[in-house]
C-alpha atoms as a PDB file:
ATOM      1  CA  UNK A   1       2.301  16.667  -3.448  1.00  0.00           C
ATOM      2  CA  UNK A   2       3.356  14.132  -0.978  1.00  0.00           C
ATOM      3  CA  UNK A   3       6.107  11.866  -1.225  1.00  0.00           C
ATOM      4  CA  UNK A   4       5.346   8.043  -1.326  1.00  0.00           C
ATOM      5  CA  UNK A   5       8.693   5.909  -0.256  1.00  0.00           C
ATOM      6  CA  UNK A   6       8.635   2.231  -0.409  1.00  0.00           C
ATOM      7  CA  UNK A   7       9.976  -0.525   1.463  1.00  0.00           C
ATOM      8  CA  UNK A   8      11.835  -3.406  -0.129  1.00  0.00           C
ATOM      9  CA  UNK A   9       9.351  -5.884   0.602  1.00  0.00           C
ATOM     10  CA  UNK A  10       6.897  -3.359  -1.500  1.00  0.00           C
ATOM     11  CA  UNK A  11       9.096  -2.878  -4.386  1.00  0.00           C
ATOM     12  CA  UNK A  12       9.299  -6.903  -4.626  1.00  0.00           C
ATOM     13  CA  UNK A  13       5.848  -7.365  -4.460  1.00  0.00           C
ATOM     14  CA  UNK A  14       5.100  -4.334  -7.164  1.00  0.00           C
ATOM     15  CA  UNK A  15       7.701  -5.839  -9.065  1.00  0.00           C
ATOM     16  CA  UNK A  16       6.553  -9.527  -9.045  1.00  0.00           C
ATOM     17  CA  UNK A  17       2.676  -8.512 -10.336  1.00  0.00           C
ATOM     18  CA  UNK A  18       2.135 -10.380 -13.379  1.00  0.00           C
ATOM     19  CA  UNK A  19      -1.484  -8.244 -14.450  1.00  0.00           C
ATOM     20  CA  UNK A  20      -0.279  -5.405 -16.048  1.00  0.00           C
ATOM     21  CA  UNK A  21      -3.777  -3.943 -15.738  1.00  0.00           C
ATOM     22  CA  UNK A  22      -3.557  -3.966 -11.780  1.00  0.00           C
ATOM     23  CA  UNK A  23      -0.124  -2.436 -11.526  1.00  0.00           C
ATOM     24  CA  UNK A  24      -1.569   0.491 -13.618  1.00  0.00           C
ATOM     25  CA  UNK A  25      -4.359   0.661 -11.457  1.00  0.00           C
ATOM     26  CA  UNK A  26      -2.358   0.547  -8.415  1.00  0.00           C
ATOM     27  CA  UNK A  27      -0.217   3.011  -9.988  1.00  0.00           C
ATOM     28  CA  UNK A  28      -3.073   5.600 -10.816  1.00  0.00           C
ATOM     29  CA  UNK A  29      -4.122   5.193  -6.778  1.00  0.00           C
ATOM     30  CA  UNK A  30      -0.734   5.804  -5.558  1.00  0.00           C
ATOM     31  CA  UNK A  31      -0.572   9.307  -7.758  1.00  0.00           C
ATOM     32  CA  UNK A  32      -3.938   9.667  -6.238  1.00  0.00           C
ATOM     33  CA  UNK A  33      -2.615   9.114  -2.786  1.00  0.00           C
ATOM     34  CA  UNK A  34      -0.208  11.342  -3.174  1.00  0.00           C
ATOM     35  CA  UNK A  35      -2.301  14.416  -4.539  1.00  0.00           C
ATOM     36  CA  UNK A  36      -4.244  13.897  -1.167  1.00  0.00           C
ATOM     37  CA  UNK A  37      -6.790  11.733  -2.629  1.00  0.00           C
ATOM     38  CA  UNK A  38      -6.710   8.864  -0.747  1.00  0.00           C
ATOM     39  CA  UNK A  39     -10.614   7.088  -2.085  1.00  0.00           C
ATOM     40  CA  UNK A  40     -10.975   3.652   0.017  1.00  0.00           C
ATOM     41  CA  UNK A  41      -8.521   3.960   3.038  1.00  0.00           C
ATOM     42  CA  UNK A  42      -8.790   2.043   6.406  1.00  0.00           C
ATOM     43  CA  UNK A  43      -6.433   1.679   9.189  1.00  0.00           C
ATOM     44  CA  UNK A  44      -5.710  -1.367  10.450  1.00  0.00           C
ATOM     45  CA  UNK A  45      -3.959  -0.599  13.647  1.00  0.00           C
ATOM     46  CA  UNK A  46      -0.408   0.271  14.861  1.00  0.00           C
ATOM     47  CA  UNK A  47      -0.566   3.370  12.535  1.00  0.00           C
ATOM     48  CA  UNK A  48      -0.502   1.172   9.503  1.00  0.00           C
ATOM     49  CA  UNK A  49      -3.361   1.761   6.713  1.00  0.00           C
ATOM     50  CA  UNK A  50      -4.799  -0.078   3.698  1.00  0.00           C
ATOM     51  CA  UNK A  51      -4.714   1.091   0.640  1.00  0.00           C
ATOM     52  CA  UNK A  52      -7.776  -0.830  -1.115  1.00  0.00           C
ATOM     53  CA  UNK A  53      -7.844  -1.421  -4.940  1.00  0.00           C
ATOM     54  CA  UNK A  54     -11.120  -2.659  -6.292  1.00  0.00           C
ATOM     55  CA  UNK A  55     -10.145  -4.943  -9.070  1.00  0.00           C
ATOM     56  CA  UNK A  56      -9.366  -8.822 -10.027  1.00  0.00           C
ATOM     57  CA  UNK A  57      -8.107 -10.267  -6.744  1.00  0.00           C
ATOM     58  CA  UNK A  58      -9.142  -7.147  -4.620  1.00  0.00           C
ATOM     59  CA  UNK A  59      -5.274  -5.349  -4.173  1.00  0.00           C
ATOM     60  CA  UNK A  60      -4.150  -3.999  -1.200  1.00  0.00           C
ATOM     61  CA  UNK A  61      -1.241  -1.485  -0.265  1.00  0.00           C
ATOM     62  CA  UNK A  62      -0.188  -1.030   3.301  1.00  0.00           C
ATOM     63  CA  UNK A  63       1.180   2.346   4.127  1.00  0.00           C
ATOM     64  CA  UNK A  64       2.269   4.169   7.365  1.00  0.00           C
ATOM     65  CA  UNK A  65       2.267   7.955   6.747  1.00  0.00           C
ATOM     66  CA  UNK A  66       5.190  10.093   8.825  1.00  0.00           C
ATOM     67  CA  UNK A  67       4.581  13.497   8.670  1.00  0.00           C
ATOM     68  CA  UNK A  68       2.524  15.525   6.465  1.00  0.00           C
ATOM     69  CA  UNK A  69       4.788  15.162   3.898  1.00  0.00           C
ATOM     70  CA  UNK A  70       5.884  11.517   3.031  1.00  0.00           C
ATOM     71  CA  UNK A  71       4.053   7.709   2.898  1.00  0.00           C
ATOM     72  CA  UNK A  72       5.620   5.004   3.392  1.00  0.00           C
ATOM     73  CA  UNK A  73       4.346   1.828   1.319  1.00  0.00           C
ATOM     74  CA  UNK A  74       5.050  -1.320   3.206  1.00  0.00           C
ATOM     75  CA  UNK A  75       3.958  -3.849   1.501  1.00  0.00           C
ATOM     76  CA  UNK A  76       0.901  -4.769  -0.581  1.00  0.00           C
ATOM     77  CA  UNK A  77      -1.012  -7.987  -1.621  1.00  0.00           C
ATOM     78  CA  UNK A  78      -4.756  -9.334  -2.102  1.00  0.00           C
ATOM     79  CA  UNK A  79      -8.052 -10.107  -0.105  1.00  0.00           C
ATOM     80  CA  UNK A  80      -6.787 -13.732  -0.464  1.00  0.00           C
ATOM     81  CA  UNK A  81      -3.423 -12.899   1.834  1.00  0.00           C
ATOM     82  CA  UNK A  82      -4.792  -9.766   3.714  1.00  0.00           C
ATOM     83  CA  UNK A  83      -4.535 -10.634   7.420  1.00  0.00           C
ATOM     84  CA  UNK A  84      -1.018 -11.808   6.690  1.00  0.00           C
ATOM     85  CA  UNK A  85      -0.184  -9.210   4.918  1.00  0.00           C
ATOM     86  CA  UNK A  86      -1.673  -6.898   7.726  1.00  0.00           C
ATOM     87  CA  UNK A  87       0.446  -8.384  10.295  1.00  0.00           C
ATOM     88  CA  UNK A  88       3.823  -8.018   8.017  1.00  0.00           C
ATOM     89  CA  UNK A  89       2.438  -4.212   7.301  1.00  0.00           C
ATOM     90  CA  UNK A  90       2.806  -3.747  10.639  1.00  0.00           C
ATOM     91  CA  UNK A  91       6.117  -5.750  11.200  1.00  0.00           C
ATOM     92  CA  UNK A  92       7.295  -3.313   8.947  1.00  0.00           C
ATOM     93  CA  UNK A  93       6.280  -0.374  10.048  1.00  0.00           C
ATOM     94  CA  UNK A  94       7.879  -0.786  13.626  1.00  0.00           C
ATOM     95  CA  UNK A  95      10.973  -1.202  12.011  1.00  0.00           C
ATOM     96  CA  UNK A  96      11.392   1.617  10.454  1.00  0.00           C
END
């Protein structure tokens, strides 16, 4: 099983969901992610990738992977915020 780790920006935005429905779905995509079943993955540059969640507002998670053995989530947010969200994915990523 691979490890997922999470960024603070992540964990605030995971936190902050109000659809209880999409946070188990995210959830159940991330265990999925993690038992090397990745489903609808695309990079997006800068050896960032996004995680896509088909459902209400079309969720995304933004992950770098390091390693075979550990992901890191980013941060995540909707089709509605994507290329900003891209841009802070990858931000992220270069800081850590």
């Amino acid at each position: 099983m691979i490890e997922l780790q999470q960024t603070g920006t992540y964990r605030k935005w995971e936190r902050n969901l109000k659809d209880k429905e999409a946070k188990a779905l995210i959830a159940a995509r991330l265990f999925r992610l993690a038992n090397g079943l990745p489903g609808d993955v695309k990079p997006v540059g800068e050896g960032v990738s996004e995680l896509g969640i088909h459902y209400g507002k079309g969720y995304r998670v933004y992950f770098k992977k390091t390693g075979n053995t550990i992901i890191l989530l980013l941060c995540g947010g909707n089709k509605d915020t994507q290329q900003r969200d891209i841009k802070k994915a990858k931000q992220l990523a270069q800081e850590v």
